[in-house]
N, C-alpha and C. Protein backbone atom coordinates (compact mmCIF):
# COMPACT_ATOMS: atom_id res chain seq x y z
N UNK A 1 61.35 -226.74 35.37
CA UNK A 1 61.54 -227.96 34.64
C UNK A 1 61.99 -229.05 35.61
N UNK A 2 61.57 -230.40 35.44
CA UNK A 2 61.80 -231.44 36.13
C UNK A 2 63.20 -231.58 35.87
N UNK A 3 64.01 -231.76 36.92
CA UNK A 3 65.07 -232.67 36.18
C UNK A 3 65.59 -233.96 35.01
N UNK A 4 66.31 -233.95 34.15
CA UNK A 4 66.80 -234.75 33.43
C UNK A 4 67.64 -235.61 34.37
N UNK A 5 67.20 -236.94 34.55
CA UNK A 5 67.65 -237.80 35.16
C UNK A 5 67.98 -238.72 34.26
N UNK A 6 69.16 -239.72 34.68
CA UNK A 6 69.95 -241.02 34.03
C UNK A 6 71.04 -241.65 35.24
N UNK A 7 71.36 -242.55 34.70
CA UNK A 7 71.96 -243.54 35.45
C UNK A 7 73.40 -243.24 35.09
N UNK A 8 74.47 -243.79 36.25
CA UNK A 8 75.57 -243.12 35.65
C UNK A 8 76.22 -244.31 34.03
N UNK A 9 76.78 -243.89 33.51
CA UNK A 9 77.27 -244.98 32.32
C UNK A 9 76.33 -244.81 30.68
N UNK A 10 74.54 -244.76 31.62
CA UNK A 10 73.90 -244.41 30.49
C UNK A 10 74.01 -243.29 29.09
N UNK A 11 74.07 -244.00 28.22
CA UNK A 11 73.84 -243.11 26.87
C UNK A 11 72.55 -243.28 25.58
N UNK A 12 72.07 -244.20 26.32
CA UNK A 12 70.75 -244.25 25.03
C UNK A 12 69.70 -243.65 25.10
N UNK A 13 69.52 -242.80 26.21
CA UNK A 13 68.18 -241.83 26.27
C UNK A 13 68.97 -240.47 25.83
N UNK A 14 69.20 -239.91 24.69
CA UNK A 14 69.22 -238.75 24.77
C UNK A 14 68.28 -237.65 25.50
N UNK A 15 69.56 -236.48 25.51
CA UNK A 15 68.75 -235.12 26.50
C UNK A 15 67.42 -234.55 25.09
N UNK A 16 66.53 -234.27 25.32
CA UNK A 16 65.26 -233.86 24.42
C UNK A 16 65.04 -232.45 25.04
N UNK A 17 64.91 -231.45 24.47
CA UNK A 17 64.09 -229.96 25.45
C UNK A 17 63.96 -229.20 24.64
N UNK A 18 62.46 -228.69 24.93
CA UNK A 18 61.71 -227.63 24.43
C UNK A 18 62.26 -226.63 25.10
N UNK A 19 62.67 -225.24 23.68
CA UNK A 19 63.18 -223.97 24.60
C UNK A 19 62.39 -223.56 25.06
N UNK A 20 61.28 -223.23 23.82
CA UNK A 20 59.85 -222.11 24.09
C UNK A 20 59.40 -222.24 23.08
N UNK A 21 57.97 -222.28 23.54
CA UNK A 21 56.74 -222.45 22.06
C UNK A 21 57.05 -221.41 21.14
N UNK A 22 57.67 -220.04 21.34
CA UNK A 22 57.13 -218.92 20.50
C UNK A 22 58.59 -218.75 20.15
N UNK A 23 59.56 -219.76 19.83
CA UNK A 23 60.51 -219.60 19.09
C UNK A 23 60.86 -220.11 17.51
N UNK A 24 61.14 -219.94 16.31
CA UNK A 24 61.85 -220.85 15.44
C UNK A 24 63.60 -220.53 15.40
N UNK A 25 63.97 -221.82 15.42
CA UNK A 25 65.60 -221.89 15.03
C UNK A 25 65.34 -222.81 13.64
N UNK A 26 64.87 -222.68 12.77
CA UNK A 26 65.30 -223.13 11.68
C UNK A 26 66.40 -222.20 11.22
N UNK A 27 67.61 -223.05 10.54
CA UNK A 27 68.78 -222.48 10.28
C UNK A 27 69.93 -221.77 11.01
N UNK A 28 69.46 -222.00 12.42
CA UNK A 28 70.52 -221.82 13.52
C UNK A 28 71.03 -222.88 13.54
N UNK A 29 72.04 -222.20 14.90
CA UNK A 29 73.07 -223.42 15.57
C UNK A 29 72.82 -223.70 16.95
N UNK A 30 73.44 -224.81 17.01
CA UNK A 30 72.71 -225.21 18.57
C UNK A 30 73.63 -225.82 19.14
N UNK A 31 73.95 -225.44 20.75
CA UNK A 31 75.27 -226.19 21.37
C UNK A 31 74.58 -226.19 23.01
N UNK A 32 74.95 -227.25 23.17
CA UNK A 32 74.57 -227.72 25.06
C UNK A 32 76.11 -227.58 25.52
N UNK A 33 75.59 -226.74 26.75
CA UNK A 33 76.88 -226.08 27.90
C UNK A 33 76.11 -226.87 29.14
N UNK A 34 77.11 -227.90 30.16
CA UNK A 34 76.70 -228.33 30.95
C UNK A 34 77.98 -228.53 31.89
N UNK A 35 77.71 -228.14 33.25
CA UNK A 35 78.48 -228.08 34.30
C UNK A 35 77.93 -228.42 35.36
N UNK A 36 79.14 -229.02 36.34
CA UNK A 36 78.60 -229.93 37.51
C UNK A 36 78.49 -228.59 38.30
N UNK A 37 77.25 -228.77 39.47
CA UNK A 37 76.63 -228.06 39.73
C UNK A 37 77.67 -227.42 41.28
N UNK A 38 77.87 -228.61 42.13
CA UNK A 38 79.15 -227.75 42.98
C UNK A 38 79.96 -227.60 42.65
N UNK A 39 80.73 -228.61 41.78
CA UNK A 39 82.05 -227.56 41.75
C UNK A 39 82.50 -226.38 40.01
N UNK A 40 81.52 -226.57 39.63
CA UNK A 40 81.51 -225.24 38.56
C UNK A 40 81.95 -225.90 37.51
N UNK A 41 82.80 -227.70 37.09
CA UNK A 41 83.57 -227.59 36.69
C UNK A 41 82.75 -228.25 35.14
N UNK A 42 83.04 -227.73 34.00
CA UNK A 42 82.57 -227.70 32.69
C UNK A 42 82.35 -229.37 32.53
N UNK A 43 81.39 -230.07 31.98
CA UNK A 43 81.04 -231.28 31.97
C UNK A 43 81.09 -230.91 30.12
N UNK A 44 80.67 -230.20 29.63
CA UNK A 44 80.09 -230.30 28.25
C UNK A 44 80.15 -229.27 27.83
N UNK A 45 81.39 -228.46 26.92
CA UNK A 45 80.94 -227.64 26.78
C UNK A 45 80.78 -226.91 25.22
N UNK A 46 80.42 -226.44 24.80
CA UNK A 46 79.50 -226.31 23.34
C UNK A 46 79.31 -227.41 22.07
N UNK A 47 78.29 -228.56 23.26
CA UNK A 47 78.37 -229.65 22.48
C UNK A 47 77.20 -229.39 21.27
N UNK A 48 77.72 -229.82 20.11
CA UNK A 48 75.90 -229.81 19.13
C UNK A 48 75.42 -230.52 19.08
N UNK A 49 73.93 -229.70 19.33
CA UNK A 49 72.72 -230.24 19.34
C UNK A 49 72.53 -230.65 17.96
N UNK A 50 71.41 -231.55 17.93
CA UNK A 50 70.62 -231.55 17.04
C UNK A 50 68.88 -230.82 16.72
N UNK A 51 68.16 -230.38 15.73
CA UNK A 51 67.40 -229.45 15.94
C UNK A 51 66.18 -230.64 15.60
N UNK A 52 65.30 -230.98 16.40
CA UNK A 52 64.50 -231.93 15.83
C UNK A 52 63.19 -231.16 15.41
N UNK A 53 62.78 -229.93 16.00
CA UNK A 53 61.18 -229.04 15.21
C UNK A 53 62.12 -228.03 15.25
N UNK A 54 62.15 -227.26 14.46
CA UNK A 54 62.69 -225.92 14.51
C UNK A 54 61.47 -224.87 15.23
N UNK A 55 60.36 -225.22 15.01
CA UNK A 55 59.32 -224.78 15.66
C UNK A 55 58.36 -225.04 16.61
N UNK A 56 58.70 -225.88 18.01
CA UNK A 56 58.91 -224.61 18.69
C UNK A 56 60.09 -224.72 19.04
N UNK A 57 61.46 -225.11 18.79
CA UNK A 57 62.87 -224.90 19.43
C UNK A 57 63.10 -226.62 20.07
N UNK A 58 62.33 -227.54 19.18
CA UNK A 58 62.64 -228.79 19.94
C UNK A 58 63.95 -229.44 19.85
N UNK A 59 65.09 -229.61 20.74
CA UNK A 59 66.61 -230.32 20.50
C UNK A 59 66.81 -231.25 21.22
N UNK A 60 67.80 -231.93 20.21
CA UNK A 60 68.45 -233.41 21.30
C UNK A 60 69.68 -233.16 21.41
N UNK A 61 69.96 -233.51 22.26
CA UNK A 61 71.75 -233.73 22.97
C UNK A 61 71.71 -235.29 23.20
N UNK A 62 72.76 -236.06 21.96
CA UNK A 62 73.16 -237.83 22.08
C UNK A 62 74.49 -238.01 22.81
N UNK A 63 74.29 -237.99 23.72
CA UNK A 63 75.80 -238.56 25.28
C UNK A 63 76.85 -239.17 23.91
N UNK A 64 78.14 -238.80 24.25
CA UNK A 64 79.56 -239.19 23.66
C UNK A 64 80.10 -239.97 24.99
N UNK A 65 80.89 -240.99 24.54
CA UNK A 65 81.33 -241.66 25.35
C UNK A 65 81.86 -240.87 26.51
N UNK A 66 81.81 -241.38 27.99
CA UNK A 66 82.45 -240.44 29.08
C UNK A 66 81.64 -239.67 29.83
N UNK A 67 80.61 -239.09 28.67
CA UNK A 67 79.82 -237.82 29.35
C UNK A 67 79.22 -237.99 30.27
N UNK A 68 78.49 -239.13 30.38
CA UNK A 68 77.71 -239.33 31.63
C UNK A 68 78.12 -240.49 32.90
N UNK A 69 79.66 -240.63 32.99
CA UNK A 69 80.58 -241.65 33.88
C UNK A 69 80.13 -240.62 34.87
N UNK A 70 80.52 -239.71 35.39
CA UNK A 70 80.69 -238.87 37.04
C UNK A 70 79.24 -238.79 37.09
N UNK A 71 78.69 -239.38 38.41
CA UNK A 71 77.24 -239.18 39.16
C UNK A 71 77.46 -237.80 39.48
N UNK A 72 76.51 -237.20 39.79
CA UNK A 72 76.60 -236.02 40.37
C UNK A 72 75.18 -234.78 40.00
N UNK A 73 75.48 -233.65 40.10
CA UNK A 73 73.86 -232.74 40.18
C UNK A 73 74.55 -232.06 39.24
N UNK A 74 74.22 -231.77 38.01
CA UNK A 74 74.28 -230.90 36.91
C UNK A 74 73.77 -229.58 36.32
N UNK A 75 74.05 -228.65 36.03
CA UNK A 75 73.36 -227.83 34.97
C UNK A 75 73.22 -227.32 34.01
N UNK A 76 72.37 -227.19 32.96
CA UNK A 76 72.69 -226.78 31.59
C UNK A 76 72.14 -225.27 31.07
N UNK A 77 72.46 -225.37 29.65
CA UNK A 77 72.38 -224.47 29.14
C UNK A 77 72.14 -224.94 27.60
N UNK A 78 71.53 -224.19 26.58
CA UNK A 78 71.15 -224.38 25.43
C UNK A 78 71.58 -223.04 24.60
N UNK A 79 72.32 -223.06 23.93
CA UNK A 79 72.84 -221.60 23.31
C UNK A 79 72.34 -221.48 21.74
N UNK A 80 71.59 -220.77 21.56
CA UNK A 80 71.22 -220.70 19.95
C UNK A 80 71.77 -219.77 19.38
N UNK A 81 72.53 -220.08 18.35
CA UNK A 81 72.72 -218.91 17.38
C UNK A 81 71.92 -218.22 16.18
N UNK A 82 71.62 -217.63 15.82
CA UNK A 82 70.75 -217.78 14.46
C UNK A 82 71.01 -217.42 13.33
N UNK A 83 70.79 -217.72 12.19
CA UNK A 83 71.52 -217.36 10.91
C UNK A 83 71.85 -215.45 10.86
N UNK A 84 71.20 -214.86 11.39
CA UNK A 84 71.44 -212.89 11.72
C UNK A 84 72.42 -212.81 12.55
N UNK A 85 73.90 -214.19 13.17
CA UNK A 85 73.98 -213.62 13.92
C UNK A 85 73.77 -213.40 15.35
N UNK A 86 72.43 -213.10 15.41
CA UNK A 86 72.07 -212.86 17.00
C UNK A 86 72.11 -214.31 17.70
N UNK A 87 72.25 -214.21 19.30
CA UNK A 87 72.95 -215.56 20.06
C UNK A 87 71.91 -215.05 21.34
N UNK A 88 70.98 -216.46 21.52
CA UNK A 88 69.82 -216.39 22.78
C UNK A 88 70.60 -217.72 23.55
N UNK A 89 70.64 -217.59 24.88
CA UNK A 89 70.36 -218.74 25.77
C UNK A 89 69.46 -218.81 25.88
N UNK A 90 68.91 -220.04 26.66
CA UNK A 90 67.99 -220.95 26.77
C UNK A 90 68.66 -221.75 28.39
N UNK A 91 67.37 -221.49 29.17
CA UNK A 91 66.76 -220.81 29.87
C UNK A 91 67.60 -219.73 30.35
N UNK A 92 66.36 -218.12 29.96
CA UNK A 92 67.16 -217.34 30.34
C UNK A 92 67.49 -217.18 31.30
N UNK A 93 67.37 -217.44 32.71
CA UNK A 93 67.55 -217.26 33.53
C UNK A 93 68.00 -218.65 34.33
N UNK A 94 68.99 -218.39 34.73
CA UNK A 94 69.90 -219.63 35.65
C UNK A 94 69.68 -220.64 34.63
N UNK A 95 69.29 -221.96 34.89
CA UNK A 95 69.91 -223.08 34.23
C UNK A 95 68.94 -224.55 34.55
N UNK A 96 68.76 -225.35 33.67
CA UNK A 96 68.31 -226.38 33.83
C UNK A 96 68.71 -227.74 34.57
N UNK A 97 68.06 -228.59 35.04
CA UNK A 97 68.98 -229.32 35.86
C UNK A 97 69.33 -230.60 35.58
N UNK A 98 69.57 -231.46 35.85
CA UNK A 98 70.49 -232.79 35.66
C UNK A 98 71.08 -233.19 36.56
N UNK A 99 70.62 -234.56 36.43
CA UNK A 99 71.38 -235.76 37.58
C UNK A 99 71.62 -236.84 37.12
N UNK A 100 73.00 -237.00 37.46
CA UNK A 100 73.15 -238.48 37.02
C UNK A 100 73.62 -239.50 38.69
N UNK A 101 72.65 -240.21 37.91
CA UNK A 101 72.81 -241.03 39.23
C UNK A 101 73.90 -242.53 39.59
N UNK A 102 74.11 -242.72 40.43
CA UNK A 102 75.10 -243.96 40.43
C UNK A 102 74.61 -244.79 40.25
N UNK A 103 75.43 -246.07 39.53
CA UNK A 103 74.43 -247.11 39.41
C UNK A 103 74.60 -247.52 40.44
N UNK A 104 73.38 -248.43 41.26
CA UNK A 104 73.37 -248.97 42.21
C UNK A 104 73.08 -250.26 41.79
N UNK A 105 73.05 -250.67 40.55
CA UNK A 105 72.38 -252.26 40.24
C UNK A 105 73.68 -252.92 40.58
């Protein structure tokens, strides 16, 4: 996946991401886990999503004030729960990326 890029301060582009075509979360829960990438330290953590297709797993994450002040290299995570119970991350393996960049204007 390309990186999710933004400017630092920005909040009007929400985060958007497809988990996987061959999923439905209708009637799950959905939370974005995001941490700065050197120093480990928790940027976001089990924020809710919103579920915009339940099919194929399409979600938004809308920035709360603060979230996106520190520039820096990020990574996330997408945690689904589902009404059974059962709990998938998203991507299974390691993590998606993110940058926020300084403003330079």
């Amino acid at each position: 996946m390309k990186p999710f890029t933004l400017k630092r301060g920005d909040r009007g582009r929400p985060l958007v991401v497809t988990l996987t075509p061959d999923v439905n979360i209708l009637g799950a829960t959905v939370v974005l886990n995001m941490r700065n990438r050197d120093t480990g330290a928790m940027a976001i953590t089990r924020g809710a999503m919103t579920i915009l297709q339940a099919s194929p797993g399409r979600v938004q994450y809308d920035w709360q004030a603060g979230q996106t002040d520190a520039a820096g290299v990020y990574e996330f995570e997408v945690e689904v729960t589902f009404a059974n119970g059962q709990r998938v991350t998203y991507p299974s393996d390691g993590y998606w990326p993110l940058i926020i960049d300084p403003d330079l204007g």
